[in-house]
C-alpha atoms as a PDB file:
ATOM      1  CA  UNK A   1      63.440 -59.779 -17.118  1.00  0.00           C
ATOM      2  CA  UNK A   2      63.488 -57.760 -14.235  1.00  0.00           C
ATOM      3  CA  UNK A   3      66.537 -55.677 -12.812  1.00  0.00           C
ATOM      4  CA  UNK A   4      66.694 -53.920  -9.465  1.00  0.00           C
ATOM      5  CA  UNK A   5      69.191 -51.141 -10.163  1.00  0.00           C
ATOM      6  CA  UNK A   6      70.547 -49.974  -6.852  1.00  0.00           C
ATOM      7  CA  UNK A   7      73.434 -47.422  -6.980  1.00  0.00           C
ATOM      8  CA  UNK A   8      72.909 -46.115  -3.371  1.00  0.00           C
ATOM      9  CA  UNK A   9      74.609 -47.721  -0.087  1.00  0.00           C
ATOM     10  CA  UNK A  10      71.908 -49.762   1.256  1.00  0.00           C
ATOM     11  CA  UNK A  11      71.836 -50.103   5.111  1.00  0.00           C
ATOM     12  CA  UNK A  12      70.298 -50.675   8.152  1.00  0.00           C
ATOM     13  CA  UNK A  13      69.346 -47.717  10.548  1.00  0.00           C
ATOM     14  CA  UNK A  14      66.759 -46.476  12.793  1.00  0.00           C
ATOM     15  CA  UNK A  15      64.145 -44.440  11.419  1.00  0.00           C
ATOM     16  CA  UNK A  16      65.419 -41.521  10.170  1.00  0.00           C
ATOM     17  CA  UNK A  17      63.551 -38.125  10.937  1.00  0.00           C
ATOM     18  CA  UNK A  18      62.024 -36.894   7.392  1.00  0.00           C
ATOM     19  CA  UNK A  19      62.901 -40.503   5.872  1.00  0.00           C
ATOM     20  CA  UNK A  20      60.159 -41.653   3.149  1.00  0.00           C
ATOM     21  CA  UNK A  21      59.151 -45.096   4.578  1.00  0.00           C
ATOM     22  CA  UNK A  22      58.130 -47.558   2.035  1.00  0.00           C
ATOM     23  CA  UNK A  23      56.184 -50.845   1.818  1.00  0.00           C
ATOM     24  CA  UNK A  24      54.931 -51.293  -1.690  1.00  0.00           C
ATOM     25  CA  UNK A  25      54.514 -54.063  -4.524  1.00  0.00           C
ATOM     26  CA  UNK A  26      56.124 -52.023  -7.497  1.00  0.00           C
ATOM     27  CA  UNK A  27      54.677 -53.244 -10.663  1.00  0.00           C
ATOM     28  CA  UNK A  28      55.647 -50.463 -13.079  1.00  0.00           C
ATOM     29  CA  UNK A  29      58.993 -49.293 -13.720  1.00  0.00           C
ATOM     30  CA  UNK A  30      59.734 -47.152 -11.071  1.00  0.00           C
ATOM     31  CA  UNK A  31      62.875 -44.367  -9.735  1.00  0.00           C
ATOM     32  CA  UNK A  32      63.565 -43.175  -5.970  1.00  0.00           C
ATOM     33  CA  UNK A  33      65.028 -39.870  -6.359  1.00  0.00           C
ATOM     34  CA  UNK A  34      66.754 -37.473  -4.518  1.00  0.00           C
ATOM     35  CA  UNK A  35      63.415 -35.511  -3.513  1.00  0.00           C
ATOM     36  CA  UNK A  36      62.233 -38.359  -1.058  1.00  0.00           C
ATOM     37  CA  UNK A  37      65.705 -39.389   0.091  1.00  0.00           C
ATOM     38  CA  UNK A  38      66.534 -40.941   2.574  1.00  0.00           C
ATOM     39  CA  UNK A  39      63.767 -43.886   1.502  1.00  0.00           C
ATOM     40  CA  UNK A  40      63.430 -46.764   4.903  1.00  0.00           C
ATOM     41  CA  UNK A  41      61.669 -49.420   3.703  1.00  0.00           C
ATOM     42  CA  UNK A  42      59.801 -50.583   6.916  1.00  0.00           C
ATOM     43  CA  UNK A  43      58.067 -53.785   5.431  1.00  0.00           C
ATOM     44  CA  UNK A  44      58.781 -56.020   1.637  1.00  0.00           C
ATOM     45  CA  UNK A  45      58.925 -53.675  -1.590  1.00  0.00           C
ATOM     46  CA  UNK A  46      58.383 -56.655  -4.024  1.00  0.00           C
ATOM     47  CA  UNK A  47      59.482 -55.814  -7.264  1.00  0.00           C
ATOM     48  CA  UNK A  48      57.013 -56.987  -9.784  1.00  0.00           C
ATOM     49  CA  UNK A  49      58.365 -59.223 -12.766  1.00  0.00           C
ATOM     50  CA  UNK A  50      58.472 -56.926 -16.098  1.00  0.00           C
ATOM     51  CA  UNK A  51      59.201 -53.663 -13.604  1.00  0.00           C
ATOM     52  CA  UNK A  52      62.366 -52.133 -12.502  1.00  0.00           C
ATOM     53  CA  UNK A  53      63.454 -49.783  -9.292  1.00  0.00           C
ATOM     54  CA  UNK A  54      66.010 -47.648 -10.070  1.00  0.00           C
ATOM     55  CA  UNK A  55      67.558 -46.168  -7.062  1.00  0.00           C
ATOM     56  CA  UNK A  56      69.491 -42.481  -8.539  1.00  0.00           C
ATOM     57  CA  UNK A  57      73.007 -41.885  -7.720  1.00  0.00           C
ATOM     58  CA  UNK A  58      72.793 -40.142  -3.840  1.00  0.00           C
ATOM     59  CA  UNK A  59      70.060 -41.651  -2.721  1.00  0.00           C
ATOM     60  CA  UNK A  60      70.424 -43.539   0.673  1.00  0.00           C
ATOM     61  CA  UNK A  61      67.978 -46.848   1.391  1.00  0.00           C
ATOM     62  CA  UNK A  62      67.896 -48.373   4.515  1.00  0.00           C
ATOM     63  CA  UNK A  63      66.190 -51.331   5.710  1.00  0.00           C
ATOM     64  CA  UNK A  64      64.600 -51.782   9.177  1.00  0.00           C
ATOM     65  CA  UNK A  65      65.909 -55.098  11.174  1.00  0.00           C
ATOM     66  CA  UNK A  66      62.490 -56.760   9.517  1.00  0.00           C
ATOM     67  CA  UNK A  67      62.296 -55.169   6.084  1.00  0.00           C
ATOM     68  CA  UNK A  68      62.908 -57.157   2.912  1.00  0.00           C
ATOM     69  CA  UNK A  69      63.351 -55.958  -1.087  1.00  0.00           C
ATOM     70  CA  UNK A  70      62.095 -58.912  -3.272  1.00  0.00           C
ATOM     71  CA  UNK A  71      62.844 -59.218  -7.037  1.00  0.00           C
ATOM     72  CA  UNK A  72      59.941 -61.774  -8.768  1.00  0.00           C
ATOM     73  CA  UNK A  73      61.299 -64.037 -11.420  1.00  0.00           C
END
């Protein structure tokens, strides 16, 4: 089963200066942390089936106008 554990506000913004943009199939389990916060993801982060994203308390996300964060089944 696959879970998608986000705990941070999720929004959409304008690139952020120092933001850590992200477009990436995630296929082991996997945590954004505070060290690369704010993440933007700018494309699809496809989350893999058997792998998890974990988003740690703090953290902002923000999707562009385009961007998309997919959960396989």
């Amino acid at each position: 089963m696959t879970c998608v554990a986000l705990s941070a506000a999720i929004g959409f913004i304008a690139p952020a200066f120092g933001a850590t943009n992200v477009s990436v199939v995630i296929t082991s389990d996997t945590t954004w942390g505070s060290a690369g916060s704010p993440y933007l993801v700018i494309g699809t982060v496809t989350v893999q089936n058997g792998a998890t994203l974990s988003v740690s308390s703090g953290v902002e996300v923000a999707l562009q106008s385009s961007a998309d964060i997919v959960v396989a089944a």
